[in-house]
N, C-alpha and C. Protein backbone atom coordinates (compact mmCIF):
# COMPACT_ATOMS: atom_id res chain seq x y z
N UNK A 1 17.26 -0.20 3.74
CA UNK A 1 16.32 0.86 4.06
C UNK A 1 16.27 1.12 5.56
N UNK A 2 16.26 0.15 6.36
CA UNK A 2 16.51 0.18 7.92
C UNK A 2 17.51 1.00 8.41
N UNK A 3 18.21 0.61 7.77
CA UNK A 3 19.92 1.31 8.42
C UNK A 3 19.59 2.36 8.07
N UNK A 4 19.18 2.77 6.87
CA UNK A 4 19.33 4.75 6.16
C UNK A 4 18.45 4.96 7.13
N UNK A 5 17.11 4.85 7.14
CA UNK A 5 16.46 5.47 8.39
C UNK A 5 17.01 5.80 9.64
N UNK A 6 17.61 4.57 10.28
CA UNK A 6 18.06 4.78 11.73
C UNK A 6 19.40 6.04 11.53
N UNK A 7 20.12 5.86 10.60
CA UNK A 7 20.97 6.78 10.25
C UNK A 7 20.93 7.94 10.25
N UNK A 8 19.39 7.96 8.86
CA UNK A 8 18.91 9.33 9.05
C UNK A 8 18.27 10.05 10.49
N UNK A 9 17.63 9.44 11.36
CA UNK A 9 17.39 9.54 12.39
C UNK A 9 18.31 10.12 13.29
N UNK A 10 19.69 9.06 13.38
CA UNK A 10 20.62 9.89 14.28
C UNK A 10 21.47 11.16 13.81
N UNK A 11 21.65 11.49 12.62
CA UNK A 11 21.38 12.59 12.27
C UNK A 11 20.94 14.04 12.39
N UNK A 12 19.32 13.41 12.30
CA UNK A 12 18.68 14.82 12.78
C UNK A 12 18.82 14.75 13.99
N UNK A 13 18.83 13.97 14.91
CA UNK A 13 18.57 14.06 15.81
C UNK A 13 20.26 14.77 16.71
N UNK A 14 21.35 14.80 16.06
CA UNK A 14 22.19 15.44 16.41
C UNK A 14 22.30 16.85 16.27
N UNK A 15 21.41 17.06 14.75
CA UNK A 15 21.55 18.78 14.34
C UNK A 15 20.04 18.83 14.70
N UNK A 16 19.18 18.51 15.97
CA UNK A 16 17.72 18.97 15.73
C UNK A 16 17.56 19.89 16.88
N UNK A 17 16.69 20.81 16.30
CA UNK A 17 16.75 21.88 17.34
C UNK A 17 15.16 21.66 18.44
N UNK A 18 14.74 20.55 17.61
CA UNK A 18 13.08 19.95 18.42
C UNK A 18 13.71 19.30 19.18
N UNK A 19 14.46 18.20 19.78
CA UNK A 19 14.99 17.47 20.54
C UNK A 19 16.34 17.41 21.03
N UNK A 20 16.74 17.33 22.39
CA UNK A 20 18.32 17.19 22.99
C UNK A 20 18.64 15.99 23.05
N UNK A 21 18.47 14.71 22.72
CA UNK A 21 18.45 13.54 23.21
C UNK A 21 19.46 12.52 21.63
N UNK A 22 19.80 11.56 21.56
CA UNK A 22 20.07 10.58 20.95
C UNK A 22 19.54 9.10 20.57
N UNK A 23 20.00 8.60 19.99
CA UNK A 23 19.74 7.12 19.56
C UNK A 23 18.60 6.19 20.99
N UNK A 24 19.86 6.30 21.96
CA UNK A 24 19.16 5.56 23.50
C UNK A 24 18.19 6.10 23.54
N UNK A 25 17.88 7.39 23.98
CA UNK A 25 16.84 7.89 24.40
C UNK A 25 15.38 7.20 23.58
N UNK A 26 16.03 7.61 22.33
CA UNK A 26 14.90 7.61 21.31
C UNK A 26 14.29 5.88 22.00
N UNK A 27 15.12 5.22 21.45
CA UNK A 27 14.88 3.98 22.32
C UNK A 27 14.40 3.76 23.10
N UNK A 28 14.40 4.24 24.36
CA UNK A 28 13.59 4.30 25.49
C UNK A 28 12.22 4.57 24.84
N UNK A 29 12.50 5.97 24.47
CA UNK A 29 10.72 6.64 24.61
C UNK A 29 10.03 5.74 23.22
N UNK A 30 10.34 5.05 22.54
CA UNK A 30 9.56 3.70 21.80
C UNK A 30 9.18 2.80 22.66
N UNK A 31 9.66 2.56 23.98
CA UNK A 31 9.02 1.49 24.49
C UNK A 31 8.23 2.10 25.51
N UNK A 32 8.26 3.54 26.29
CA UNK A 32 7.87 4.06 27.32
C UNK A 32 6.88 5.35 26.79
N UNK A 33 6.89 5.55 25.66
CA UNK A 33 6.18 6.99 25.70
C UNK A 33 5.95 7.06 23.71
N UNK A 34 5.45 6.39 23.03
CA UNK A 34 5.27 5.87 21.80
C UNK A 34 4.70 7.59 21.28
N UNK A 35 4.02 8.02 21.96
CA UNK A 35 2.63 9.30 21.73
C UNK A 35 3.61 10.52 21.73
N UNK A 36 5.14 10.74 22.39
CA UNK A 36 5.94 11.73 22.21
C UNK A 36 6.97 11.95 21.72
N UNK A 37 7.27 10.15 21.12
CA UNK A 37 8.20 9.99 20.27
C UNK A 37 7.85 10.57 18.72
N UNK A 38 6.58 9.74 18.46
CA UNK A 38 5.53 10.23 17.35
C UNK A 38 5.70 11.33 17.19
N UNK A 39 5.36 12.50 17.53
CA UNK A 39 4.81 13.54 17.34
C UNK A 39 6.55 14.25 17.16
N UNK A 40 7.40 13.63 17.95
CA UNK A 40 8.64 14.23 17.01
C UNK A 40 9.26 14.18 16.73
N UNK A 41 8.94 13.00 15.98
CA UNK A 41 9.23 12.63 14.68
C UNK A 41 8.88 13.14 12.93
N UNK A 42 7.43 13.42 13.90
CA UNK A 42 6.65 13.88 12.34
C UNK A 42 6.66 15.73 12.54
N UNK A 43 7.63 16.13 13.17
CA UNK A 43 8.49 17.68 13.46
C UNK A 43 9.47 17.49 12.98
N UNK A 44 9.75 16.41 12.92
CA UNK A 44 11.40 16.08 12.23
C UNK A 44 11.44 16.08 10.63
N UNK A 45 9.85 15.48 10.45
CA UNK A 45 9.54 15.50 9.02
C UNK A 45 9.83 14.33 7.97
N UNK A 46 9.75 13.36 9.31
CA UNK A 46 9.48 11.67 8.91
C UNK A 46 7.58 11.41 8.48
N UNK A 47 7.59 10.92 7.13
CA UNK A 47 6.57 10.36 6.63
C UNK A 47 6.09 9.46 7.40
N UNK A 48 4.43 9.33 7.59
CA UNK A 48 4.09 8.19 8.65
C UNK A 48 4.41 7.06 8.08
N UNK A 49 4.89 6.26 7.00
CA UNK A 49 5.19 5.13 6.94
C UNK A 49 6.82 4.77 7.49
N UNK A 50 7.77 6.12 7.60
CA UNK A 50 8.77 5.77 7.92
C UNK A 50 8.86 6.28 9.62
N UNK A 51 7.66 6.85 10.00
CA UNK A 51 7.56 7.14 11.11
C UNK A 51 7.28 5.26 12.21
N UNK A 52 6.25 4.98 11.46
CA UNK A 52 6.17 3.10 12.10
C UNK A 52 7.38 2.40 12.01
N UNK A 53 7.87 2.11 11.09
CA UNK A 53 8.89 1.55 11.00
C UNK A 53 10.17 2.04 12.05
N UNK A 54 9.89 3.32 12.11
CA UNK A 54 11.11 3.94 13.00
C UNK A 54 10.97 3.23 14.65
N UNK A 55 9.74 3.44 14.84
CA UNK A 55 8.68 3.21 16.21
C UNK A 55 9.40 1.73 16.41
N UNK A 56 9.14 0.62 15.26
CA UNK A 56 9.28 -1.13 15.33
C UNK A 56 10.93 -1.18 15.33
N UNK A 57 11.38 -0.34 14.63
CA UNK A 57 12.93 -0.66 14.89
C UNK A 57 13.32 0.06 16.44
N UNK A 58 13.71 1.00 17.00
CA UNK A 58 13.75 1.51 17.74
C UNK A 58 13.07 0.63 19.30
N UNK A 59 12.08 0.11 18.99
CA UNK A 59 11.52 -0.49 20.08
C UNK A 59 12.30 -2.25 20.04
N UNK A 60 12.81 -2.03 18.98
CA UNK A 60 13.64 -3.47 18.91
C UNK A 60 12.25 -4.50 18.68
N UNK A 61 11.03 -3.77 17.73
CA UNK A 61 10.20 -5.14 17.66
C UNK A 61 10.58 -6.09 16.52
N UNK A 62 10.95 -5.16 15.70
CA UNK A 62 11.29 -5.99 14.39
C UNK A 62 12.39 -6.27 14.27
N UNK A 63 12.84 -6.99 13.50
CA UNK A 63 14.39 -7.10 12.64
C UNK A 63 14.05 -8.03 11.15
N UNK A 64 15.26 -7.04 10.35
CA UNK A 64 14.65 -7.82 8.83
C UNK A 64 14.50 -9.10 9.02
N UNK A 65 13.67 -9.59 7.81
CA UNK A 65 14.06 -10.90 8.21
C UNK A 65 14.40 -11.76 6.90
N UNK A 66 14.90 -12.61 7.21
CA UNK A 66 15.82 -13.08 5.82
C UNK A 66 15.15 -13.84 4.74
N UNK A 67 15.73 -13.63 3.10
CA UNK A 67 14.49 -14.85 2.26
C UNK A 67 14.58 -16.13 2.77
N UNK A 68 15.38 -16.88 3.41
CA UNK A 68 15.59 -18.17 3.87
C UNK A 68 14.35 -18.12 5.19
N UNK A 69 14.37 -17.04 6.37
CA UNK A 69 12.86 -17.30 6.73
C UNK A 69 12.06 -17.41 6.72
N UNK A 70 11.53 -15.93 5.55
CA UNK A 70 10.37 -15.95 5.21
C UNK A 70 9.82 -17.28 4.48
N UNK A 71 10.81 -17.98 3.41
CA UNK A 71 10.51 -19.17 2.72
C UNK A 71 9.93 -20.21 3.94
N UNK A 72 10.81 -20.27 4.85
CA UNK A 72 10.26 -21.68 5.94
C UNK A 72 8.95 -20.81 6.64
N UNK A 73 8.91 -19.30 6.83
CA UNK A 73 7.42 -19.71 7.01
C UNK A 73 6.34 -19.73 6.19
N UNK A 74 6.69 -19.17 5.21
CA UNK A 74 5.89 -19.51 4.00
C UNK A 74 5.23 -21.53 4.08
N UNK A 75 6.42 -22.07 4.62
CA UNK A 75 6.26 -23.59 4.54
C UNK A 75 5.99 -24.21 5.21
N UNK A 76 6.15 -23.51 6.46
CA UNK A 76 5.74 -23.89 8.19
C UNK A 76 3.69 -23.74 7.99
N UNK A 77 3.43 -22.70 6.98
CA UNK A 77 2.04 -22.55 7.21
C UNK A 77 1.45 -23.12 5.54
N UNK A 78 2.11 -23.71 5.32
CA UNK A 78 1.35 -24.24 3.61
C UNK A 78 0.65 -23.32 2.60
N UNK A 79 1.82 -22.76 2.88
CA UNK A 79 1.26 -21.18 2.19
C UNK A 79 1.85 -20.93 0.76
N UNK A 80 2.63 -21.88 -0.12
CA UNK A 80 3.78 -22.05 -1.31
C UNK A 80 3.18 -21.06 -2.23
N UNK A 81 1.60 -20.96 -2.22
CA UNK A 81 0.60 -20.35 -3.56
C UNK A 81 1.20 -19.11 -3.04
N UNK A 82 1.37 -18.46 -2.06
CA UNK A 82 1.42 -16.93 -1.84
C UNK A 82 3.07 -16.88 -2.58
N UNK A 83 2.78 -15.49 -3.10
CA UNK A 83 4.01 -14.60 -3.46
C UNK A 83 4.90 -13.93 -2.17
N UNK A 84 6.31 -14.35 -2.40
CA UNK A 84 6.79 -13.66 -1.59
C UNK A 84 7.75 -12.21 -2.19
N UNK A 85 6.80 -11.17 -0.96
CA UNK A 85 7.53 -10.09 -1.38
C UNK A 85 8.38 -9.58 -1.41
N UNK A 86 9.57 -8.46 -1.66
CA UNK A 86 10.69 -7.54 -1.10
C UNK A 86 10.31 -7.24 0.22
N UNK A 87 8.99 -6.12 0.51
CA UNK A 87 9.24 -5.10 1.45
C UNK A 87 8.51 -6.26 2.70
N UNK A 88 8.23 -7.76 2.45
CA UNK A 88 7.90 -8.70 3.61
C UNK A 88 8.81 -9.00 4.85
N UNK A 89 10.26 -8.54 4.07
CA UNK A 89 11.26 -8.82 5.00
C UNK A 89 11.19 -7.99 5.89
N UNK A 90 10.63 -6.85 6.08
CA UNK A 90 10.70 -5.79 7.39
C UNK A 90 9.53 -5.77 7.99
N UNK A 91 9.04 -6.90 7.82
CA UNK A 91 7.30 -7.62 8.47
C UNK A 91 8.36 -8.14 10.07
N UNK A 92 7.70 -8.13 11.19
CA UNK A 92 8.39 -8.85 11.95
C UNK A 92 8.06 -10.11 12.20
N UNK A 93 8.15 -11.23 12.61
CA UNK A 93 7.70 -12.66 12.46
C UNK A 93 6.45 -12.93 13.18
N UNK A 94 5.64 -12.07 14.07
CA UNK A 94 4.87 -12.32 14.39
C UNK A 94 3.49 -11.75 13.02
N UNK A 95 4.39 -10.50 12.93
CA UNK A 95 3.02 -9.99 11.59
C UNK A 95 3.58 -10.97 9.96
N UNK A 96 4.52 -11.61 10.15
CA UNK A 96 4.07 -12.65 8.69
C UNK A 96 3.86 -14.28 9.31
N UNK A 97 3.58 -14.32 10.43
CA UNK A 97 2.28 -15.39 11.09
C UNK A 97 0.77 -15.12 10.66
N UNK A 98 0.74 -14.06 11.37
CA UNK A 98 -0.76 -13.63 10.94
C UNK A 98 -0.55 -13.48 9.95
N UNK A 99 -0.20 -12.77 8.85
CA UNK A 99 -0.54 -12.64 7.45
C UNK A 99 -0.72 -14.33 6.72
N UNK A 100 0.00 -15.26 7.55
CA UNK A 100 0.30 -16.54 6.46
C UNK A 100 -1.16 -17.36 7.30
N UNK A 101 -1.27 -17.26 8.56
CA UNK A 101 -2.30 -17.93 9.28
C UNK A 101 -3.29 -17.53 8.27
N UNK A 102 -3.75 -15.97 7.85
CA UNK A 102 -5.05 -15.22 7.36
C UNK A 102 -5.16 -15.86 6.36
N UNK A 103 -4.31 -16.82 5.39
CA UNK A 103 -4.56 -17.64 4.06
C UNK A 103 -4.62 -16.71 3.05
């Protein structure tokens, strides 16, 4: 799902007539300007859930993360009772801390 996004992303962003810029750029303005990336994005006609995700990849916060991690932190926090999900893997390791810390 990561990759099709970023894909789809560079994409429009080659045939888009809202923006002159590419992949880097986009990059940049995720870490420097979050409020003008946003806004066109959702001109581009990215859904806000694939609009965040775009934001966390792009800013390089996230990266999937694998069932072999999620399991050790599942185990790192004595957490075995919780279910582990599919869409947990695109949690970045700090947000399935807090989620496993929250019990």
């Amino acid at each position: 799902l990561d990759a099709a996004l970023l894909n789809r992303l560079e994409e429009m962003l080659r045939e888009a007539r809202v923006v002159s810029y590419g992949l880097d750029t986009a990059r940049h303005l995720a870490r420097t300007n979050v409020p003008e990336l946003t806004a066109q994005l959702k001109e581009m006609g990215f859904k806000v859930g694939h609009r965040t995700r775009l934001l966390q990849l792009l800013a390089g916060e996230s990266e999937v993360v694998t069932d072999e991690r999620l399991d050790e932190l599942r185990s790192e926090y004595y957490a075995d009772d919780i279910e582990l999900r599919p869409h947990m893997r695109s949690w970045s390791e700090a947000e399935l801390r807090r989620f496993f810390e929250s019990g």
